[in-house]
Protein backbone atom coordinates (compact mmCIF):
# COMPACT_ATOMS: atom_id res chain seq x y z
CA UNK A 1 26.40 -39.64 52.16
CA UNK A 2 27.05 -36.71 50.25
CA UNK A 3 23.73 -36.35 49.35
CA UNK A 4 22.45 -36.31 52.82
CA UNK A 5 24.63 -33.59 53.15
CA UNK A 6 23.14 -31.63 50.75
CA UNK A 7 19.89 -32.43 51.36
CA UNK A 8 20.79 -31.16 55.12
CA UNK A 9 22.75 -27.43 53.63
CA UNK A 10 19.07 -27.10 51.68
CA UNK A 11 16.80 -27.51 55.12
CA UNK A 12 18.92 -25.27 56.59
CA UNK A 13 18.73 -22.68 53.87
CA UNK A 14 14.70 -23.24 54.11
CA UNK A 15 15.07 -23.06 57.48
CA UNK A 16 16.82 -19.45 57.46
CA UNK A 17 14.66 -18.09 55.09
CA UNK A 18 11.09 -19.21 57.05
CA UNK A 19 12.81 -17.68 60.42
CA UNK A 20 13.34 -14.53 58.46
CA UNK A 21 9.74 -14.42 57.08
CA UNK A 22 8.59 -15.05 60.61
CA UNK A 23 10.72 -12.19 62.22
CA UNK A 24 9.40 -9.64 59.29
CA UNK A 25 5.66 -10.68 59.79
CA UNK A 26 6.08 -10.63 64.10
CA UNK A 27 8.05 -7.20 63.24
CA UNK A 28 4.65 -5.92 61.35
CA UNK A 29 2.56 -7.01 63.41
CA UNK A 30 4.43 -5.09 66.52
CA UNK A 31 4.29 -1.98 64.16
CA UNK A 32 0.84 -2.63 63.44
CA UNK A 33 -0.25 -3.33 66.73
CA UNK A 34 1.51 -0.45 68.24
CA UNK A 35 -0.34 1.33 65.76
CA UNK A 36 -4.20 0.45 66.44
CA UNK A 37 -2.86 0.74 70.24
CA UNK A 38 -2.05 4.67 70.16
CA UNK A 39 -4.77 5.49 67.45
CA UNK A 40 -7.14 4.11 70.03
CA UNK A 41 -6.26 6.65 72.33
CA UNK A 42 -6.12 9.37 70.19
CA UNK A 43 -9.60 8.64 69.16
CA UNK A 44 -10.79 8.81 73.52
């Protein structure tokens, strides 16, 4: 038992840390799209 329950705290610290990564990398890419978006029409 209380190694399901550790097993369960470690998933959830994976868990944290992926949702993290994926909110930095969809924050870059907004930045980054924004980006190419008003460079674009700068450049017409």
């Amino acid at each position: 038992m209380m190694e399901n329950q550790y097993l369960l705290g470690e998933n959830q610290c994976l868990l944290r840390k992926i949702k993290k990564k994926l909110l930095y990398i969809s924050e870059f890419y907004r930045f980054f799209y924004k980006g190419i978006r008003t460079s674009q029409v700068v450049y017409e």
